[in-house]
Protein backbone atom coordinates (compact mmCIF):
# COMPACT_ATOMS: atom_id res chain seq x y z
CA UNK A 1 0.00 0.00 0.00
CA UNK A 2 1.17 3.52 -0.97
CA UNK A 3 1.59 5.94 1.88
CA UNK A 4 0.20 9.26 2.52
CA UNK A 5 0.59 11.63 4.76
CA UNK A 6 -1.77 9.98 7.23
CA UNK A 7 -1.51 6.47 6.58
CA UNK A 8 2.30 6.93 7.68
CA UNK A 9 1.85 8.93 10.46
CA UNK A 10 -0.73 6.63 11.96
CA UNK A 11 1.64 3.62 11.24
CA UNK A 12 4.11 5.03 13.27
CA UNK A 13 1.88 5.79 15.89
CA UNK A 14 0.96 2.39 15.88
CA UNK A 15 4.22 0.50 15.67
CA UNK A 16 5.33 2.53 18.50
CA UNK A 17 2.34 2.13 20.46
CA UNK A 18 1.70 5.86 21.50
CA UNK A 19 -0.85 7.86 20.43
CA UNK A 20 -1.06 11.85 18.96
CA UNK A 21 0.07 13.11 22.94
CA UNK A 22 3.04 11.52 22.81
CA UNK A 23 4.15 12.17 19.12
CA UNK A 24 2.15 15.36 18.00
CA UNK A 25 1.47 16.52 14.13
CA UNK A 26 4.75 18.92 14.28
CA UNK A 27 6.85 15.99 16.21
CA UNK A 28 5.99 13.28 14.41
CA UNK A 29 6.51 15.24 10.56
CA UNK A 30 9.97 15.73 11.84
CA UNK A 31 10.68 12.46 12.20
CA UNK A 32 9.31 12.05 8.85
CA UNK A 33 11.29 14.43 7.36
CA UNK A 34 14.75 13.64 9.28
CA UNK A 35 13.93 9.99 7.63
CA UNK A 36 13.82 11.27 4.38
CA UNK A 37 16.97 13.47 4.41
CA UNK A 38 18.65 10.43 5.59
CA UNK A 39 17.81 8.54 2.64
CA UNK A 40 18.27 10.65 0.38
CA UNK A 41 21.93 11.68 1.31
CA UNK A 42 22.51 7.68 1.94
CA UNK A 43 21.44 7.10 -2.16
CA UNK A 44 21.62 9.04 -5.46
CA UNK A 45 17.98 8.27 -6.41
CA UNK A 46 16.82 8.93 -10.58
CA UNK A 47 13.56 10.76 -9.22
CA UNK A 48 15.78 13.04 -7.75
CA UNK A 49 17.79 14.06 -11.29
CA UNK A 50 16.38 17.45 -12.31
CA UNK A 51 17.82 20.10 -15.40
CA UNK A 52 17.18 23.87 -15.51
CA UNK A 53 18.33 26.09 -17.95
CA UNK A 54 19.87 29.75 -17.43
CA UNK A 55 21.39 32.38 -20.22
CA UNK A 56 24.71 34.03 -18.84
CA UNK A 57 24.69 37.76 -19.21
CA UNK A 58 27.85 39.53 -21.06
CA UNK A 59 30.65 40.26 -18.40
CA UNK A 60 28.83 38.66 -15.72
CA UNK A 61 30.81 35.36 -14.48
CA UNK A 62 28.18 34.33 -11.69
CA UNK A 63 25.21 32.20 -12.56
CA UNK A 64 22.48 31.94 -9.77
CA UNK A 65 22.44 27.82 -8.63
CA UNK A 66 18.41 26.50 -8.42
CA UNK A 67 16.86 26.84 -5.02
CA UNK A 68 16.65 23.00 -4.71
CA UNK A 69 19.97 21.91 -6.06
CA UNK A 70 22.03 19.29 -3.49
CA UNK A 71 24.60 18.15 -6.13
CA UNK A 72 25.68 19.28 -9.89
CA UNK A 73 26.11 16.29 -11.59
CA UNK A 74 27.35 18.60 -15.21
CA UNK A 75 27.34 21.71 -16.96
CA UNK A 76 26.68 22.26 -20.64
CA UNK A 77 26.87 25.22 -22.67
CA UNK A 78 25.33 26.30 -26.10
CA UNK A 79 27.85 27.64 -28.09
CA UNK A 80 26.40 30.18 -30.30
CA UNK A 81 30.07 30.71 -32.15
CA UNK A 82 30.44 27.43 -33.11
CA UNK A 83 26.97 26.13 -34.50
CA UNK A 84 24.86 26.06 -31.26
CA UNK A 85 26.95 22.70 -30.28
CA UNK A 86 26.49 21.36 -27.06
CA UNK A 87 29.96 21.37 -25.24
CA UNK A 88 30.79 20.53 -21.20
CA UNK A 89 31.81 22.64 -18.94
CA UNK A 90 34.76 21.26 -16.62
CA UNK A 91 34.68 21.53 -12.72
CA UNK A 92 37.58 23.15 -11.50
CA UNK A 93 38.61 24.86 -7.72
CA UNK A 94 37.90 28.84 -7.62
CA UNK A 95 41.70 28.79 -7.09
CA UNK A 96 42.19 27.35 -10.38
CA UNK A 97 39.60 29.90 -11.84
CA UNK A 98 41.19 32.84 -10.30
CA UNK A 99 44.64 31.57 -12.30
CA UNK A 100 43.29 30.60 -15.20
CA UNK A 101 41.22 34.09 -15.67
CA UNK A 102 42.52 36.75 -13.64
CA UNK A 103 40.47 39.58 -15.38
CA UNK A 104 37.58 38.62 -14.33
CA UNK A 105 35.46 41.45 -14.91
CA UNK A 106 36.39 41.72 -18.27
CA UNK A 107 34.25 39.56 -20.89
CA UNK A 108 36.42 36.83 -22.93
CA UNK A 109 35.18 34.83 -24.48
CA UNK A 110 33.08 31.29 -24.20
CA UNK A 111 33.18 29.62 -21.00
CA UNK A 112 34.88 26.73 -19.98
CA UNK A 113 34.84 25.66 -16.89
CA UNK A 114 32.87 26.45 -13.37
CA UNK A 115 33.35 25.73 -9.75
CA UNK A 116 31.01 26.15 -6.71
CA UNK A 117 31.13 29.69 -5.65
CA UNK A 118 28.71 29.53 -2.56
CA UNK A 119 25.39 28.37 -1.43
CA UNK A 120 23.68 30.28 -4.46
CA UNK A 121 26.15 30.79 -6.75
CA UNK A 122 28.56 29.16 -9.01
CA UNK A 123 31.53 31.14 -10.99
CA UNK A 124 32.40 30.04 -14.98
CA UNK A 125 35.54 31.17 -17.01
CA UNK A 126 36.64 33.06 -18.86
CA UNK A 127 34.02 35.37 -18.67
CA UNK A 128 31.13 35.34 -20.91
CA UNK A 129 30.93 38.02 -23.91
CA UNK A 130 27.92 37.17 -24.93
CA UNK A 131 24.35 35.48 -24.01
CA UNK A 132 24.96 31.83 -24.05
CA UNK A 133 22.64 28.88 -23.09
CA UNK A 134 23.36 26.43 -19.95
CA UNK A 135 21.93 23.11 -19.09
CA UNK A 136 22.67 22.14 -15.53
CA UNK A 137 22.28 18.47 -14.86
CA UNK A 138 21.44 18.03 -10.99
CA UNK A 139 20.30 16.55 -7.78
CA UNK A 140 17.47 18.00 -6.71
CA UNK A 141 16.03 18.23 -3.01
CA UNK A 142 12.67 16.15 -3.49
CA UNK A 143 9.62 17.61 -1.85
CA UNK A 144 9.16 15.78 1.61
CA UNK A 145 5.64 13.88 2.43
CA UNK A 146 5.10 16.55 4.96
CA UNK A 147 4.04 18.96 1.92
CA UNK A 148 0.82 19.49 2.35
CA UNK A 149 1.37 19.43 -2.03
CA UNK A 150 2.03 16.06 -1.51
CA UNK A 151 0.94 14.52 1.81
CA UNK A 152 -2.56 13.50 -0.01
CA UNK A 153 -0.87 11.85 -2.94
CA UNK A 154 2.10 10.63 -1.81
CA UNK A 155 5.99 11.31 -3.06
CA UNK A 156 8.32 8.74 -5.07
CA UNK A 157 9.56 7.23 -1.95
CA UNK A 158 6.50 6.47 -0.20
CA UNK A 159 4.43 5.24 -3.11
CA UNK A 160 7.23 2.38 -4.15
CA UNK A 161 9.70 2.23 -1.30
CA UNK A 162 6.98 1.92 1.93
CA UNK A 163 8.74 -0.27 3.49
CA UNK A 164 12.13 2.05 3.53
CA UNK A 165 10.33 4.85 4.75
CA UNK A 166 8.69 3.28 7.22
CA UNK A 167 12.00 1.53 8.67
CA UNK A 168 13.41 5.17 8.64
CA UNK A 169 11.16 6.71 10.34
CA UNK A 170 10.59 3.93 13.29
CA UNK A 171 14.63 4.13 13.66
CA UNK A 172 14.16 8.20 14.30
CA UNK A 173 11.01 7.51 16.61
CA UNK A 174 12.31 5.18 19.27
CA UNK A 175 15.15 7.56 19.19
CA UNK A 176 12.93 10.22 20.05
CA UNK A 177 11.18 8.06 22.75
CA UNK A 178 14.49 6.63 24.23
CA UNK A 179 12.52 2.92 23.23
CA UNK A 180 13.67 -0.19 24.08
CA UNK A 181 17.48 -0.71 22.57
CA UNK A 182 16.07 -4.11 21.28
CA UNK A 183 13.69 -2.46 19.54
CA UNK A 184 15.67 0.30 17.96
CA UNK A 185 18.10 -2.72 17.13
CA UNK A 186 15.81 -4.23 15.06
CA UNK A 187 14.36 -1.12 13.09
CA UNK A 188 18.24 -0.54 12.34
CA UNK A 189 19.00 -3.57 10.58
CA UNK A 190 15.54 -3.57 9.06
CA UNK A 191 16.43 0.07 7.80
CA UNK A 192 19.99 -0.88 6.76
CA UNK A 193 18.67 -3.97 5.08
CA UNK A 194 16.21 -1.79 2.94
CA UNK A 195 18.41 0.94 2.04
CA UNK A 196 20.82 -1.36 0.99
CA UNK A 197 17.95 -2.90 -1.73
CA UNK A 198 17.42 0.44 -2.55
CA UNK A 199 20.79 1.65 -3.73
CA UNK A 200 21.26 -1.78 -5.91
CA UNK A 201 17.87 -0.66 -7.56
CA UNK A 202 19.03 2.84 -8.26
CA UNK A 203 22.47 2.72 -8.73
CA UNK A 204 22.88 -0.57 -9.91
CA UNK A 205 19.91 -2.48 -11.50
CA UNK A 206 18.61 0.87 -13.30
CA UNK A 207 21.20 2.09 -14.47
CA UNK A 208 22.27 -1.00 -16.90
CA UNK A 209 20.90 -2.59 -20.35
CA UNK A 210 20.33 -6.08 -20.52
CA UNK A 211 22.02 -5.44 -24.51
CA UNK A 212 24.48 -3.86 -23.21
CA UNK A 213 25.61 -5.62 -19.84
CA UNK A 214 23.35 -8.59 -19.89
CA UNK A 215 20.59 -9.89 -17.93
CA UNK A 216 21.61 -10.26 -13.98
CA UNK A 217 22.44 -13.72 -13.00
CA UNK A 218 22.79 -15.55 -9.70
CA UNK A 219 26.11 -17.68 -9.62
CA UNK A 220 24.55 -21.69 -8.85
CA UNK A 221 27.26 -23.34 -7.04
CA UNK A 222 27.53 -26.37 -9.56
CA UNK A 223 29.62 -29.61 -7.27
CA UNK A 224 31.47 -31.78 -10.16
CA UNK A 225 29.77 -35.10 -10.49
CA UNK A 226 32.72 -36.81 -9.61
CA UNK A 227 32.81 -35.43 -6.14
């Protein structure tokens, strides 16, 4: 069954054995929520991949990062001087970009490279001279359960991966209610045995062909007749 908001909530009420005095609305979303970060720092998840596109301005070598970013995964510009290709930007350090362009107020050229500047902003060099296209290829934060957007229809992770959320969340709740150690022993290894599904789903199982790597097979341990 597919969670929602409620359905979750109640669960964990009722796993736990305490009702809405004990874990209220606000402490209880928390929990969720503390779950979900977890999970989604533990595994690089394809719901989470996200692209946005900007324009850089003439002379300006700052480009304003998405509100929701966690992690660039690449850069790609439009060159407008070469036949609107599609060419990569590489990562550098902002030491390297201060060598590499030391005029940085003065436009150049096409970019070729950018580095993380600061919470909203990363830097490119050289310095654009003109209006040029960018794709940015990133991880995205995903919109928690707790959304009232969401909490009636559910998110990726509790509509396929119950089980994982669930497991989360009971690990953060008998925290919060200094439970039993047996039981937050158990919710633990159920968790870690989850999670651990869950990244050989998304970073392993779909993310290969079958055409080009072959369907998955389980080694048989074959004993020689002879033996």
């Amino acid at each position: 069954m597919a969670y929602t908001l409620t359905n979750l909530q109640d669960d964990i009420r009722n796993y736990t054995e305490v009702d809405t005095s004990v874990l209220s609305t606000s402490v209880i979303n928390t929990i969720i929520r503390n779950a979900e970060n977890k999970i989604y720092r533990a595994v690089d998840s394809d719901a989470d991949r996200f692209y946005a596109t900007s324009t850089t301005t003439s002379g300006n070598r700052f480009v304003t990062i998405p509100s929701d970013l966690r992690i660039i995964r690449y850069v790609q510009i439009k060159d407008s001087t070469d036949g609107n290709k599609q060419k990569f930007l590489d990562q550098r350090d902002t030491s390297f970009m201060a060598e590499y362009y030391n005029t940085p107020g003065t436009a150049s050229g096409v970019p070729k490279y950018y580095a993380n500047w600061d919470a909203n902003f990363w830097v490119i060099a050289p310095t654009p001279n003109a209006s040029f296209e960018i794709t940015l290829a990133y991880i995205k934060s995903p919109t928690s359960l707790t959304d009232a957007s969401v909490s009636g229809s559910g998110t990726y992770l509790s509509n396929k991966y119950q089980d994982l959320l669930l497991y989360g969340s009971l690990v953060e709740a008998y925290g919060y209610l200094k439970g039993p150690a047996d039981m937050i022993q158990y919710y633990t290894q159920a968790y870690q045995r989850a999670i651990e599904t869950y990244a050989i789903e998304q970073q392993g199982r779909r993310r290969r062909g079958e055409y080009e790597d072959g369907v998955i097979r389980t080694p048989l341990k074959s004993v020689n007749p002879s033996q």
